[in-house]
N, C-alpha and C. Protein backbone atom coordinates (compact mmCIF):
# COMPACT_ATOMS: atom_id res chain seq x y z
N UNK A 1 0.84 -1.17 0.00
CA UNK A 1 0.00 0.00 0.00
C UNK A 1 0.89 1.24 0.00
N UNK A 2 0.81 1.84 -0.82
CA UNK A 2 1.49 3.05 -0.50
C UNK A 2 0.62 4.55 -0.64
N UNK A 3 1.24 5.56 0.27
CA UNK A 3 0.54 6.63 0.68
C UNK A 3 0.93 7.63 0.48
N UNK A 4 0.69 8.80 -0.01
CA UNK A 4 1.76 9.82 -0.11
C UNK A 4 1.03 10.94 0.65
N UNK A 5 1.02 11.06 2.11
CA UNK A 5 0.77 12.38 2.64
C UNK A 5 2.01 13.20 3.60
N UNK A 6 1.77 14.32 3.60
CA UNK A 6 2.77 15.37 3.82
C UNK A 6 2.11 15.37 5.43
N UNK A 7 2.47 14.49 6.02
CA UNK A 7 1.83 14.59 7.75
C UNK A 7 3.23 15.16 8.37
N UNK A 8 2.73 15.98 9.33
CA UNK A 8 4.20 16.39 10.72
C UNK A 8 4.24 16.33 11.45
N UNK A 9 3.22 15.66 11.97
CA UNK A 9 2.88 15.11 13.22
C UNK A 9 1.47 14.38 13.69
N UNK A 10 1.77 13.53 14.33
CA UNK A 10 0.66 12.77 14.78
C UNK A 10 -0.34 12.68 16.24
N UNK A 11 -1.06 12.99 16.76
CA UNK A 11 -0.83 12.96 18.40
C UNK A 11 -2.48 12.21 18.28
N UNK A 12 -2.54 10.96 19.41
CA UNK A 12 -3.55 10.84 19.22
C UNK A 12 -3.71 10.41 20.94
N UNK A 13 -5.01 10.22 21.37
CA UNK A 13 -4.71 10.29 23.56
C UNK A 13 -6.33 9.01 23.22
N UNK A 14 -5.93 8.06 24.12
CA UNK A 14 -6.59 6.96 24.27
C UNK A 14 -7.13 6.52 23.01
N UNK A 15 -6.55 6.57 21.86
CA UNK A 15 -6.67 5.97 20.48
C UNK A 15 -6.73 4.61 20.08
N UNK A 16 -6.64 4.45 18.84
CA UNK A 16 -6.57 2.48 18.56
C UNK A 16 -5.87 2.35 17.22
N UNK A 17 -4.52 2.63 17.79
CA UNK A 17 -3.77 2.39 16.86
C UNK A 17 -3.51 0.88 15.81
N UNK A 18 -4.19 0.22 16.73
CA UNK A 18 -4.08 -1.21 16.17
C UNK A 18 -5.08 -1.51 14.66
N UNK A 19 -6.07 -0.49 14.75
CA UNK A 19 -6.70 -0.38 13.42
C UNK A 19 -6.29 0.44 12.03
N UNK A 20 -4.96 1.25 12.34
CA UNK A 20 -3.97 1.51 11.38
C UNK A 20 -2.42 0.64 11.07
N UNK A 21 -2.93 -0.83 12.25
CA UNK A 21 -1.81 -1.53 12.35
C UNK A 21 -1.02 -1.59 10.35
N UNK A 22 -1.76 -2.05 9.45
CA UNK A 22 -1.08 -2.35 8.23
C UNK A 22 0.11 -1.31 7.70
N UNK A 23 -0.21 -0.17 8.21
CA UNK A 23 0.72 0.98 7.82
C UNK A 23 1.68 1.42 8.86
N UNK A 24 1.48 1.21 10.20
CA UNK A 24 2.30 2.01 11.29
C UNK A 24 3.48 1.83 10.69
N UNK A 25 3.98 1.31 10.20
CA UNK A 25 5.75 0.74 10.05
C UNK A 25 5.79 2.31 8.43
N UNK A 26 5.09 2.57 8.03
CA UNK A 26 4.99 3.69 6.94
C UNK A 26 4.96 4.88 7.72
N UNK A 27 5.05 4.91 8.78
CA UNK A 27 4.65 6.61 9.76
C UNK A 27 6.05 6.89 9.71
N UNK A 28 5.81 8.13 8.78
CA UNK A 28 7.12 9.12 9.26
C UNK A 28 7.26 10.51 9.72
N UNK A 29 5.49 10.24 10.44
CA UNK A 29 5.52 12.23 11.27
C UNK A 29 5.88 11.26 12.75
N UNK A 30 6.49 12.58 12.88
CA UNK A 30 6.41 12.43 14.92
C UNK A 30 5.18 11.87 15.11
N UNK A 31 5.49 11.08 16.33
CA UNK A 31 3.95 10.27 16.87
C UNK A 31 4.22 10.57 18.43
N UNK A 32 2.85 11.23 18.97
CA UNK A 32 2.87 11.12 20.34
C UNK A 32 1.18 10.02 20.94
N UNK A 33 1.88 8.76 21.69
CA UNK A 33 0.44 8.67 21.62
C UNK A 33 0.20 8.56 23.39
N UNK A 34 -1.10 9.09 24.05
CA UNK A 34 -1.22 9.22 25.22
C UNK A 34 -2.41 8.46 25.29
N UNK A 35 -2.23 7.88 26.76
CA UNK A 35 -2.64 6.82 27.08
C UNK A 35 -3.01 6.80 28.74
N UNK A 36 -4.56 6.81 28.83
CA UNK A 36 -4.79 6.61 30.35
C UNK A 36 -4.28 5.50 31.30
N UNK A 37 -3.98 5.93 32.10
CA UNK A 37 -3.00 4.54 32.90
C UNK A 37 -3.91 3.70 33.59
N UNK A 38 -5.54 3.59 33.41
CA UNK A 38 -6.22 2.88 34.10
C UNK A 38 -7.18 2.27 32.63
N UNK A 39 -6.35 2.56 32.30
CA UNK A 39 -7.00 1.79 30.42
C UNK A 39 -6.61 0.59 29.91
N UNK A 40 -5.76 -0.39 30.77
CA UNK A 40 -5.04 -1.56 29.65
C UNK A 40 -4.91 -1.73 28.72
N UNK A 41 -6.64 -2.08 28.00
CA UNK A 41 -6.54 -2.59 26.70
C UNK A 41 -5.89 -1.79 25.68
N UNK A 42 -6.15 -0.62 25.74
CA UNK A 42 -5.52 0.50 25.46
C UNK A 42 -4.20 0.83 25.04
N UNK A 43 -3.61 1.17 26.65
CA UNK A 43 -2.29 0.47 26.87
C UNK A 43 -1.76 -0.42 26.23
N UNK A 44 -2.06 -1.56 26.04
CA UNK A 44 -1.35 -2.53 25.58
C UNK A 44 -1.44 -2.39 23.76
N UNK A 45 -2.73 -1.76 23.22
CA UNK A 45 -2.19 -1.69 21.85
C UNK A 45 -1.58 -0.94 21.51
N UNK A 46 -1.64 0.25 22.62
CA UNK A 46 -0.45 1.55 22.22
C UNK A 46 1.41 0.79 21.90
N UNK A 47 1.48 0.22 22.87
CA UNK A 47 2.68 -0.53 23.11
C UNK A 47 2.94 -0.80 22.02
N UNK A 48 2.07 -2.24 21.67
CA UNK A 48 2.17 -2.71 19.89
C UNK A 48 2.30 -1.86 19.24
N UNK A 49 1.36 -0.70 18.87
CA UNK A 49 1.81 0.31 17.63
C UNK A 49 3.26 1.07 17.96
N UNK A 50 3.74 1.17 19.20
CA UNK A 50 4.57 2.17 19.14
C UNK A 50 5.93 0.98 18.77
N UNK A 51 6.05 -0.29 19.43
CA UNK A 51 7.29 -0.94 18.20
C UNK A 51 7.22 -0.88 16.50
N UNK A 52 5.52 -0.48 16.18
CA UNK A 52 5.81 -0.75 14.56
C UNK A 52 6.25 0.73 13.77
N UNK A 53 6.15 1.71 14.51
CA UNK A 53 6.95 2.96 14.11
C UNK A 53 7.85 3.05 13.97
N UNK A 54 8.82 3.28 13.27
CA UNK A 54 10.22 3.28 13.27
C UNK A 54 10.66 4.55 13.53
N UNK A 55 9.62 5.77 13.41
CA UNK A 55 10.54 7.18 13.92
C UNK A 55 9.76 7.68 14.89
N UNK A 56 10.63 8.96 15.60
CA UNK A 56 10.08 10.12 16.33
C UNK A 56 8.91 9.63 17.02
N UNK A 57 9.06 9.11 17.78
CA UNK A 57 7.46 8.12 18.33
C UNK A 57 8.17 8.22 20.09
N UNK A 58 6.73 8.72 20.69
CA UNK A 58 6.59 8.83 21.99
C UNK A 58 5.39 7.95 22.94
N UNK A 59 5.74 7.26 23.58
CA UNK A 59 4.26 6.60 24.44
C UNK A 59 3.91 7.40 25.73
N UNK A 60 3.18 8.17 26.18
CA UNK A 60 2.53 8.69 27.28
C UNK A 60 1.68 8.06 27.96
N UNK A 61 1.89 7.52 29.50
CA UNK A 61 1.05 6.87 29.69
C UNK A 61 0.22 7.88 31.77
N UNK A 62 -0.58 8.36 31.21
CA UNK A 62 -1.23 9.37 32.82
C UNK A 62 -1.61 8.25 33.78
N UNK A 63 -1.25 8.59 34.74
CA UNK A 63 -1.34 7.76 35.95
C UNK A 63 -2.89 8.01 36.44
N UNK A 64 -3.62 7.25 36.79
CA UNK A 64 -4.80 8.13 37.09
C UNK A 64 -6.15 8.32 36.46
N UNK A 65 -5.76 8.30 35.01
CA UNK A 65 -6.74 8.10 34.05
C UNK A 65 -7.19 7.00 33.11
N UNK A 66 -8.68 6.98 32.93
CA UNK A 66 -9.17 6.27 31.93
C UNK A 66 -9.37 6.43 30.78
N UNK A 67 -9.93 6.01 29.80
CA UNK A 67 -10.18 6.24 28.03
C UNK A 67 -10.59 7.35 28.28
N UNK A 68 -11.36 8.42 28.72
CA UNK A 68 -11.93 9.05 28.13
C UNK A 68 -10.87 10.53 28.66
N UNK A 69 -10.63 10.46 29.64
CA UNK A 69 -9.61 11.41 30.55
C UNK A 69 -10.71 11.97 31.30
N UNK A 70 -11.57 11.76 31.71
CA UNK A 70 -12.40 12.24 32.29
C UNK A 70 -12.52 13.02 33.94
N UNK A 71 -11.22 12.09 34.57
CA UNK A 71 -10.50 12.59 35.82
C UNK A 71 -10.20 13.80 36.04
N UNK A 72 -10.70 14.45 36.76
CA UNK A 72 -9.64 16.05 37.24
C UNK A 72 -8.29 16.36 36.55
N UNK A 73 -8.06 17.05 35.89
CA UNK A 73 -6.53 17.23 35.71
C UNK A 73 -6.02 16.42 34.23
N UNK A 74 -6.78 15.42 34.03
CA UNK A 74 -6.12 14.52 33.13
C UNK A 74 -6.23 15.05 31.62
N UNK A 75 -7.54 15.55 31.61
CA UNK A 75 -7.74 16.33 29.78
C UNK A 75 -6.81 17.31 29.74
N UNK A 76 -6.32 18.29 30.73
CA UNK A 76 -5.66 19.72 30.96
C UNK A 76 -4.06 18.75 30.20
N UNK A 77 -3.68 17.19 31.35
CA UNK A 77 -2.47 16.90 30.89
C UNK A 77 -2.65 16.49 29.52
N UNK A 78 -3.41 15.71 28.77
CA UNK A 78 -3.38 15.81 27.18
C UNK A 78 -3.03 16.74 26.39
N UNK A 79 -4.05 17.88 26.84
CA UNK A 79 -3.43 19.16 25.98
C UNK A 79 -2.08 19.35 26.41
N UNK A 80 -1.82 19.85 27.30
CA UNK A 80 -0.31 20.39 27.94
C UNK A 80 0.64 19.43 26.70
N UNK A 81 0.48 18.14 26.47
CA UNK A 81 1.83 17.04 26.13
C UNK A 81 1.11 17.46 24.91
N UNK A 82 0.16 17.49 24.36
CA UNK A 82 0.36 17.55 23.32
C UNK A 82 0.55 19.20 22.27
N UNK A 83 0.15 19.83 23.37
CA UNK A 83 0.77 21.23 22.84
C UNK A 83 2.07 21.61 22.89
N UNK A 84 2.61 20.85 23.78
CA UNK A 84 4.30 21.05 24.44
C UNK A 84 4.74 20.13 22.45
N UNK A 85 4.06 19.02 22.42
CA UNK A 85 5.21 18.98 21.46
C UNK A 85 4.78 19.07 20.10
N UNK A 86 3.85 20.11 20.09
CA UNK A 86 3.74 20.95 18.70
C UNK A 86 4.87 21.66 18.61
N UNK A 87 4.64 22.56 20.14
CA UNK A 87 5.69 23.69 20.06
C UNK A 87 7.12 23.21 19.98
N UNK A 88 7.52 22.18 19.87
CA UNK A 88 8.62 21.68 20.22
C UNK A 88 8.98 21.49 18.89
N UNK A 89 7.92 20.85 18.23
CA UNK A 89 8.69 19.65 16.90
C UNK A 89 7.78 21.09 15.75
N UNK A 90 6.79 21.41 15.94
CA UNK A 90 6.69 22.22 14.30
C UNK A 90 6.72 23.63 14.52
N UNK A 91 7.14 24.34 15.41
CA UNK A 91 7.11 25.80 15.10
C UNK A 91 8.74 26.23 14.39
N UNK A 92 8.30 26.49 13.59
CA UNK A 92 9.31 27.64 12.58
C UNK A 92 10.18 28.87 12.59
């Protein structure tokens, strides 16, 4: 399969990466993926996708939270990580 998009980054927070499993090994934007720490199933496919990346790939995992981030504090930390590494990886 091949794909030709101009991606620069990826960020996705209690996602399912395992349903883009055929391509992960084709990801070449930064990947941040965050992950509630009271989520397993979750957890555990994040894990899987993040060996089939071969670049710039981060696993976040919040102590505290479930799929949805629904906890005090926990949506605020999604944004925070994932704004921290906009500013980090695409500003110009």
């Amino acid at each position: 399969m091949e794909v030709n998009l101009n991606v620069a980054s990826i960020e996705t927070s209690g996602g399912r990466p395992d349903l883009a499993a055929p391509v992960l090994d084709h990801v070449e934007a930064l990947t941040l993926l965050i992950v509630g720490g009271n989520d397993p199933p979750v957890i555990d496919m994040n894990c899987k996708a993040l060996a089939m990346i071969r670049v710039g790939k981060r696993l976040v995992i919040i102590p505290g939270a479930a799929h949805l981030f629904e906890e005090p504090g926990t949506l605020e930390k999604v944004a925070e990580l994932a704004s921290d590494c906009f500013v980090k990886h695409l500003t110009v």
